[in-house]
Protein backbone atom coordinates (compact mmCIF):
# COMPACT_ATOMS: atom_id res chain seq x y z
CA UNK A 1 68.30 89.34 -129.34
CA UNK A 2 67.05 92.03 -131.49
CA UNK A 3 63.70 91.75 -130.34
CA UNK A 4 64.96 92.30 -126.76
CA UNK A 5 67.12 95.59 -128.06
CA UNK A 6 63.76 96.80 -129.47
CA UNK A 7 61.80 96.45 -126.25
CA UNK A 8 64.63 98.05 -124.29
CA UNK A 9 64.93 100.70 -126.71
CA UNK A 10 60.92 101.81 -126.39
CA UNK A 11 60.98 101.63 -122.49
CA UNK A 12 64.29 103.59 -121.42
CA UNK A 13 64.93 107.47 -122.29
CA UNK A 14 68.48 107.69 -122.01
CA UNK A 15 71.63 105.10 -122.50
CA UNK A 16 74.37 105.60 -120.75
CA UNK A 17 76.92 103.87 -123.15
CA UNK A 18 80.70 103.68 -122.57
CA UNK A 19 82.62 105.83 -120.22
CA UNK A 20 86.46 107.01 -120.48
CA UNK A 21 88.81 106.96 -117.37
CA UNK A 22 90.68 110.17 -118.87
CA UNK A 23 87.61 112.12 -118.73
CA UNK A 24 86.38 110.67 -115.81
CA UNK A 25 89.33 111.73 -114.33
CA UNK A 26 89.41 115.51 -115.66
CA UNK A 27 85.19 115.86 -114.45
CA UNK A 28 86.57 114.56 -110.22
CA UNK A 29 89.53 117.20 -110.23
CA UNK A 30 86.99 119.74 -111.21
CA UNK A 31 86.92 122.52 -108.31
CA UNK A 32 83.81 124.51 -108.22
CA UNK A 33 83.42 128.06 -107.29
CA UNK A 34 80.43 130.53 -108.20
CA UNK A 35 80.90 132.10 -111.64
CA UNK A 36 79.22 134.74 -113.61
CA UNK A 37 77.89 133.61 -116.46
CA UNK A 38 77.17 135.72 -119.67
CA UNK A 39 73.84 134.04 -121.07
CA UNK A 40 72.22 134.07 -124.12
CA UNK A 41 69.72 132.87 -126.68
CA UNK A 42 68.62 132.82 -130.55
CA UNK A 43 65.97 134.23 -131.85
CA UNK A 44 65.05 130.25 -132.88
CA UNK A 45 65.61 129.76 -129.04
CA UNK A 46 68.63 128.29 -128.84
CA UNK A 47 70.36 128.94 -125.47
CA UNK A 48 74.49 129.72 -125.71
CA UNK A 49 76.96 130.68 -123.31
CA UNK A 50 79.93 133.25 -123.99
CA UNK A 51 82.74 132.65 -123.40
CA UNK A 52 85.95 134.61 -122.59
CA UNK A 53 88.44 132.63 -124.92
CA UNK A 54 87.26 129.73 -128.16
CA UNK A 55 87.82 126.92 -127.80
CA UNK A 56 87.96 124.44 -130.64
CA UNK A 57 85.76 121.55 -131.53
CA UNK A 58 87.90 118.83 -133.68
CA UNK A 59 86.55 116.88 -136.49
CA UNK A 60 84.88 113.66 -135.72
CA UNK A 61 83.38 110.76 -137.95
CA UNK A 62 79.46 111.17 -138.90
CA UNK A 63 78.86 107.49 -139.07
CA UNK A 64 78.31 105.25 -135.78
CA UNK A 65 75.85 102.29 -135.44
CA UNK A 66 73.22 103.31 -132.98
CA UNK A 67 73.63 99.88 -131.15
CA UNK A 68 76.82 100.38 -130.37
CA UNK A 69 77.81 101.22 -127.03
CA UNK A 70 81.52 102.26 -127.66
CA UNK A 71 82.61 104.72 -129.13
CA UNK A 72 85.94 105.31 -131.65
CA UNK A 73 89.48 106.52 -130.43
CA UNK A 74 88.70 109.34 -132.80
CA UNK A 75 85.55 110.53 -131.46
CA UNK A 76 86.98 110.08 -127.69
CA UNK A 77 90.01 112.23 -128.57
CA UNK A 78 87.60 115.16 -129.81
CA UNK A 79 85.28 115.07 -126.67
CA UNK A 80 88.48 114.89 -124.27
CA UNK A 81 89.84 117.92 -126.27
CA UNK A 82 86.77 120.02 -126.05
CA UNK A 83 85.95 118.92 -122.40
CA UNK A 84 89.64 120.23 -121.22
CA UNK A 85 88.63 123.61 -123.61
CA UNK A 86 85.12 123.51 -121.68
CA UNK A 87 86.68 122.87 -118.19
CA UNK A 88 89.57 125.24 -118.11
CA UNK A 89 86.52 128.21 -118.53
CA UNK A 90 83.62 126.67 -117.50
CA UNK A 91 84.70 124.50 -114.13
CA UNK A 92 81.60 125.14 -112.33
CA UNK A 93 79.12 124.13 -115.26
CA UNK A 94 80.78 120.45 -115.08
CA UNK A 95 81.57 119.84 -111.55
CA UNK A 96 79.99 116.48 -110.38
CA UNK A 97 79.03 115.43 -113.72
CA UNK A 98 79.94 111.89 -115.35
CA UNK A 99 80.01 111.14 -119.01
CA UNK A 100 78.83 108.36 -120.92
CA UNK A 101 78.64 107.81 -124.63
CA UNK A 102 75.12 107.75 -126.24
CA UNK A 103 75.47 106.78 -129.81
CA UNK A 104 71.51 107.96 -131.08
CA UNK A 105 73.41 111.34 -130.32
CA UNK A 106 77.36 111.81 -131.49
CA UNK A 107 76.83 116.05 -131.83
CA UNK A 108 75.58 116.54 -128.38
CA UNK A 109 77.85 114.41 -126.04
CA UNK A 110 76.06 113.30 -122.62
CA UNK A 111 77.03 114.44 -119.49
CA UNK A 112 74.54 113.81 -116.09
CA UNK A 113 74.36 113.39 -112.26
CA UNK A 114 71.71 112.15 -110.12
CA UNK A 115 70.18 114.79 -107.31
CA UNK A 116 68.26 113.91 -104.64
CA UNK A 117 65.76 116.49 -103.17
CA UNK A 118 63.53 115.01 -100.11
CA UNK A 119 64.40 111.62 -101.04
CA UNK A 120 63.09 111.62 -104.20
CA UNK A 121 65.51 111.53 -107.20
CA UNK A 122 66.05 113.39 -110.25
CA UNK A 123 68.34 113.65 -113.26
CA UNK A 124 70.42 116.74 -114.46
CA UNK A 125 71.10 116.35 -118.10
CA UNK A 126 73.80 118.71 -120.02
CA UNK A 127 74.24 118.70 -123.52
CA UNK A 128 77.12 120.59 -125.46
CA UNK A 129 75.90 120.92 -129.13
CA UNK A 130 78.71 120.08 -131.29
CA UNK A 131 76.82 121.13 -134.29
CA UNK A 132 78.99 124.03 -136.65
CA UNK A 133 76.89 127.09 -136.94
CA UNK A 134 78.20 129.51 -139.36
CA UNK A 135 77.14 132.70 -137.54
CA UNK A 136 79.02 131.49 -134.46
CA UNK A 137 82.02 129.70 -135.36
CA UNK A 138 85.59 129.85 -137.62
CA UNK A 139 85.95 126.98 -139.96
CA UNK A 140 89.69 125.32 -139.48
CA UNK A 141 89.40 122.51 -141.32
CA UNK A 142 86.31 121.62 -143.76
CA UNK A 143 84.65 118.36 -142.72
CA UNK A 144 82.91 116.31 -145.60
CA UNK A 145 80.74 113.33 -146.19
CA UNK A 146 81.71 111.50 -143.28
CA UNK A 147 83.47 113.82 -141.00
CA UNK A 148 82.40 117.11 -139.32
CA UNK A 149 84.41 119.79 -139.98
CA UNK A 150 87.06 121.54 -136.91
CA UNK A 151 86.03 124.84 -135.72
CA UNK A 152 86.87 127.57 -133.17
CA UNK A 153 84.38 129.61 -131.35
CA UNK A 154 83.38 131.36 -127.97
CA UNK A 155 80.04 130.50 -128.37
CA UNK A 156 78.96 127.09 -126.77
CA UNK A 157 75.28 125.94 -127.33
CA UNK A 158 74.13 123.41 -125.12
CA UNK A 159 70.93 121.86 -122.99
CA UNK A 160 70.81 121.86 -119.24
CA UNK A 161 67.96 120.44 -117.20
CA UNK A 162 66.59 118.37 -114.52
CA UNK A 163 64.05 115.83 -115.10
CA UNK A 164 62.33 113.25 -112.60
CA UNK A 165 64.37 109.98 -112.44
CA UNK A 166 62.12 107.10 -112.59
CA UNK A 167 64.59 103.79 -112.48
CA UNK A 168 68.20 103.10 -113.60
CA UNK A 169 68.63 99.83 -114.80
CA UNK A 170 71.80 97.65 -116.20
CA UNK A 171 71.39 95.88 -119.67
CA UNK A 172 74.04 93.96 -121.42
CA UNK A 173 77.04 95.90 -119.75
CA UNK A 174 75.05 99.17 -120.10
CA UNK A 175 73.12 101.29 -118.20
CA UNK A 176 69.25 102.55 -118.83
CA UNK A 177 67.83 105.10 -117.13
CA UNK A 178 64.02 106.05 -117.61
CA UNK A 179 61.69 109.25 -116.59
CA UNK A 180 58.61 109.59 -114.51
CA UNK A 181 56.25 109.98 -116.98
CA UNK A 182 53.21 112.89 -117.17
CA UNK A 183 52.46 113.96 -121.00
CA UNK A 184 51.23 110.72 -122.71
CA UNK A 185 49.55 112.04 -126.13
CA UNK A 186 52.11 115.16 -127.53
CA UNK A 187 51.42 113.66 -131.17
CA UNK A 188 50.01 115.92 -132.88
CA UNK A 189 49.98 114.67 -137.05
CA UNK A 190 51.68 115.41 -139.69
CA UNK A 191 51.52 118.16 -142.68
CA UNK A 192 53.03 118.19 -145.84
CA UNK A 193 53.50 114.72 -148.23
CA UNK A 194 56.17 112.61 -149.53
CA UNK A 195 59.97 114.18 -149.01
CA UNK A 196 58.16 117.07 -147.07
CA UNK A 197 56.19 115.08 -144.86
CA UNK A 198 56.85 116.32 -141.53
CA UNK A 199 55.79 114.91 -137.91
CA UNK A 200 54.17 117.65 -135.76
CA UNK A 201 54.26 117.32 -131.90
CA UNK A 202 52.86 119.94 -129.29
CA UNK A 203 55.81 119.53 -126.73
CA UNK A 204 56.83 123.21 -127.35
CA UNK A 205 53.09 124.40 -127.27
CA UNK A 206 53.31 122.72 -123.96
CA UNK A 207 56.33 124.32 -122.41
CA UNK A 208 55.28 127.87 -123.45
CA UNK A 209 51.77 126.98 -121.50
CA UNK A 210 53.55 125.93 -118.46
CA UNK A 211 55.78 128.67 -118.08
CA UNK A 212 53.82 131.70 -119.11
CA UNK A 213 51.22 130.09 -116.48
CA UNK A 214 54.27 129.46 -113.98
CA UNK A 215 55.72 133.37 -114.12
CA UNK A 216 54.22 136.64 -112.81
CA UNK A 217 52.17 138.02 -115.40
CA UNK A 218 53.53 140.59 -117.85
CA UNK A 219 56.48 138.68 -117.54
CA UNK A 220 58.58 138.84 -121.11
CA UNK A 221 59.62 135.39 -121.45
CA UNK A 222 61.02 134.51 -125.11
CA UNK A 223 62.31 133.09 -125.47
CA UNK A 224 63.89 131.33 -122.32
CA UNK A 225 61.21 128.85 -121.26
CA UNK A 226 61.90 128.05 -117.63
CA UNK A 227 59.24 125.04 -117.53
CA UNK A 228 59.04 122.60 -120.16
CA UNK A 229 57.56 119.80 -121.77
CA UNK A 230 60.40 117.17 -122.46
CA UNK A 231 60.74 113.08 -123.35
CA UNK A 232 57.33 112.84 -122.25
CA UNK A 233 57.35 114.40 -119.03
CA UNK A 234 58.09 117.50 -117.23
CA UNK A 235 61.84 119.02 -116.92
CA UNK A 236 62.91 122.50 -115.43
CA UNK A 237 65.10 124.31 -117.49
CA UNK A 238 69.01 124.91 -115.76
CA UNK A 239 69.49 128.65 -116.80
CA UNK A 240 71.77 128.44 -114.15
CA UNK A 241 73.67 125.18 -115.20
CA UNK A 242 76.21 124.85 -111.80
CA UNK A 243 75.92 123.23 -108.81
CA UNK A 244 73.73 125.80 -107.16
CA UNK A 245 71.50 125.75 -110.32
CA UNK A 246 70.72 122.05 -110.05
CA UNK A 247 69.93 122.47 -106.94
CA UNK A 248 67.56 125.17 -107.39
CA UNK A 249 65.85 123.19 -110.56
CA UNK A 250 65.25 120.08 -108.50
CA UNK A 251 63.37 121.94 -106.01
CA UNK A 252 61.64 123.66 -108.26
CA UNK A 253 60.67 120.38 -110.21
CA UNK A 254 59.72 119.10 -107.19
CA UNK A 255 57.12 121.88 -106.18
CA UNK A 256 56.12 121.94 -109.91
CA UNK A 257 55.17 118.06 -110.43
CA UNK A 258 52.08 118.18 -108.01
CA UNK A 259 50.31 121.51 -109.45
CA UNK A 260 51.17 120.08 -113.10
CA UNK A 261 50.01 116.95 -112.93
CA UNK A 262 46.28 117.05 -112.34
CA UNK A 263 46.13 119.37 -115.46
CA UNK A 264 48.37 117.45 -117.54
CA UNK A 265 45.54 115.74 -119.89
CA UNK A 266 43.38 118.98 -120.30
CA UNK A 267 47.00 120.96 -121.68
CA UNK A 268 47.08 118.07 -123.90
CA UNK A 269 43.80 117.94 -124.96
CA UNK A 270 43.22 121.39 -125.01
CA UNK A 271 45.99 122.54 -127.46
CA UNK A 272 45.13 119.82 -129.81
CA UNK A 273 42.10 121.54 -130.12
CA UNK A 274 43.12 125.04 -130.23
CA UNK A 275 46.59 126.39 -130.88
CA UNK A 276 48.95 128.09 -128.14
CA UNK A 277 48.79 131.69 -128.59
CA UNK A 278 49.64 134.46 -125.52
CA UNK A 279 46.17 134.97 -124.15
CA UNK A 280 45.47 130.79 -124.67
CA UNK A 281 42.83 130.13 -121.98
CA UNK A 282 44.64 127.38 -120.30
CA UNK A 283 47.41 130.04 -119.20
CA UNK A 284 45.09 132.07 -117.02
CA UNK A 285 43.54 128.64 -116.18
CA UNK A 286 46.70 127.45 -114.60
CA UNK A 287 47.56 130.70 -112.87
CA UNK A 288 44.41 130.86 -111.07
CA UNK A 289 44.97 127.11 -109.93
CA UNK A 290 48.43 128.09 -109.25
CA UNK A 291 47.80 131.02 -107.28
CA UNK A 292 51.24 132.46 -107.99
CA UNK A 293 52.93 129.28 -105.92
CA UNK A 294 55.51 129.07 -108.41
CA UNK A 295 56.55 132.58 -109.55
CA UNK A 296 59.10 133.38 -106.94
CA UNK A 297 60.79 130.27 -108.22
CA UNK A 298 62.80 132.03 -111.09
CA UNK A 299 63.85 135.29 -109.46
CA UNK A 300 64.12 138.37 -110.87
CA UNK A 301 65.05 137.74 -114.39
CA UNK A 302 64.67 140.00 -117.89
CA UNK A 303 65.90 139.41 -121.35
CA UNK A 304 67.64 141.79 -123.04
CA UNK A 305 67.13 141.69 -126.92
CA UNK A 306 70.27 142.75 -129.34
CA UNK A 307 71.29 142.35 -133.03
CA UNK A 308 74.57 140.65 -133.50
CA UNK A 309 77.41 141.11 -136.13
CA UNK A 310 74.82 139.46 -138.62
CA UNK A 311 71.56 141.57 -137.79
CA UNK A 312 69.88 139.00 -136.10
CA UNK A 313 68.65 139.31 -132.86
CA UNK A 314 69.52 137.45 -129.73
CA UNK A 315 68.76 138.20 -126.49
CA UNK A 316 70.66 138.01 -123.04
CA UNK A 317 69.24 136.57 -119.92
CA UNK A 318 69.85 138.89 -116.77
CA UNK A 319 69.09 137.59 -113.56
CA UNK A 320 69.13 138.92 -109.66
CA UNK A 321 70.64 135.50 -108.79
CA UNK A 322 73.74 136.21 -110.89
C-alpha cells in the first residue's frame, strides 16, 4: 500500500481531500455581482487584497499527517469561520468554487473549479494564505508549538490562477487531479551546505521571462507577473480572481500554450546558462516570435508603488478593466 501512495503521490499535482457540506453549502448560495477590488502586492511579491472590514483567522493545530485525507473538527471550524468572514466581503472572488481539504497544505486552504474554454479544460486554483504576518495583522490570541495563533486583519494574501487540467482521477475515496505538463528541467542545484543547504529552482526566472516577453515593452511589471511558470507547467495569473477573471485567464492560457511551448526547452536551457536579468536575450527573443499576439491580453494596467505604516513599499495594481 505504501508503495502505491508513493506512485500516486509523484504523478498527481493536487489532492482534493475531504469536503464539508456546511461550506459546500455557504460557496452554492454565493450570488455574484462585479466588484471593485483594491489590489496589492509586497515588495517580496506577495499579492493581497484590502479589504473594507478584518476579518479574523482562528487558531488551528500545526500538526496533520500528510496522508490523511480528513481533516479535524478544529481545523474545519476555523476555515468555515474565515470563509463566512471571506464571503460576506468578497462574494464574487468565491462564487462557483468547491473546497476540498489538502493536508501537504493546512495554511493555504484549497478552493477550485474546472473551466472549459473551446472544449478544452482548465483548473482555477485559489489559495487564502493563512500564514500571520506581523506587518499585516493584530495578534488575539498567541498560538504556540502546535497551534497557530488567532488574528484579525483586512489584509488577505492569497494565490489565484488557472492552469491546464490534464486528468482527474479517483483514488481510495479521493480525488487526483494532474496538469498538462511543459517545463520538465526547472532544477537548478543547490548552494550553501549542511543546515543552510538550500534547493535552487528557476521557476521564477521563468515567469519573469514569459511575461516581460508577453507585455508591451516598457511595460513596468514588478512585481505582478501575469504569466508564470508553475508545478511544472504554465499558469496565468487571476489578478482579477472573479468569475469574469477566470474567464479571461483561461482564454488567455489558451492563446498562450501554443506560442510557449515550442520555446519551452531553450527558456530552460537558456537561463541555466545565464541568469534572468531585464535585457535577458530570450525576452526580445520571444517578443519577436510573439509579434505582440499576447499584449492586449492584460489591458491597460500600472502599478502604483507606496510605503506603508512600516516604510516598506508595496505597490497597487490599477487596471482599465476595473
Amino acid at each position: 500500500m505504501a508503495i502505491i501512495l508513493a506512485v500516486m503521490e509523484k504523478s498527481w499535482d493536487f489532492l482534493l481531500g475531504t469536503s464539508d457540506p456546511e461550506i459546500s453549502a455557504l460557496l452554492k448560495a454565493l450570488e455574484t455581482t462585479p466588484q471593485t477590488l483594491d489590489r496589492r502586492f509586497t515588495q517580496q511579491e506577495d499579492f493581497f487584497l484590502v479589504l473594507e472590514r478584518p476579518f479574523i483567522v482562528d487558531s488551528f493545530e500545526i500538526h496533520q499527517k500528510v496522508d490523511n485525507p480528513i481533516p479535524s473538527e478544529h481545523y474545519l471550524k476555523s476555515i468555515r469561520s474565515a470563509l463566512e468572514a471571506w464571503t460576506a466581503q468578497l462574494p464574487s472572488v468565491f462564487w462557483g468554487l468547491s473546497w476540498f481539504f489538502d493536508p501537504r497544505d493546512l495554511f493555504r486552504p484549497l478552493f477550485v473549479q474546472v473551466l472549459t474554454s473551446r472544449e478544452k479544460r482548465y483548473l482555477f486554483v485559489l489559495r487564502p494564505d493563512l500564514t500571520f504576518r506581523h506587518q499585516h495583522a493584530e495578534v488575539l490570541d498567541r498560538g504556540g508549538n502546535d497551534v497557530t495563533p488567532r488574528f484579525s486583519t483586512r489584509h488577505l494574501f492569497l494565490e489565484a490562477e488557472v492552469l491546464p487540467l490534464e486528468t482527474m482521477t479517483s483514488f481510495a475515496g479521493d480525488r487526483h487531479i494532474t496538469l498538462a505538463k511543459l517545463f520538465e528541467t526547472t532544477w537548478q542545484g543547490e548552494t550553501g551546505q549542511g543546515y543552510f543547504l538550500t534547493g535552487l529552482w528557476i521557476d521564477q526566472e521563468i515567469s519573469k521571462v514569459l511575461s516581460r516577453a508577453a507585455v508591451a515593452p516598457g511595460t513596468k511589471i514588478f512585481p505582478y507577473y501575469p504569466l508564470r511558470c508553475r508545478h511544472g507547467t504554465l499558469s496565468v495569473r487571476c489578478i482579477d480572481p472573479g468569475p469574469e477573471g477566470r474567464k479571461q485567464a483561461a482564454g488567455t492560457l489558451e492563446a498562450a500554450w501554443p506560442l510557449v511551448s515550442p520555446w519551452a526547452e531553450k527558456i530552460q536551457t537558456d537561463l541555466k546558462a545565464e541568469a534572468y536579468r531585464e535585457n535577458h536575450p530570450l525576452v526580445e527573443h520571444l517578443r519577436t516570435h510573439w509579434s505582440g499576439q499576447l499584449t492586449h491580453r492584460w489591458g491597460a494596467f500600472r502599478l502604483e508603488p507606496y510605503l506603508n505604516e512600516y516604510d516598506q513599499k508595496e505597490y497597487r495594481y490599477h487596471g482599465d478593466r476595473d
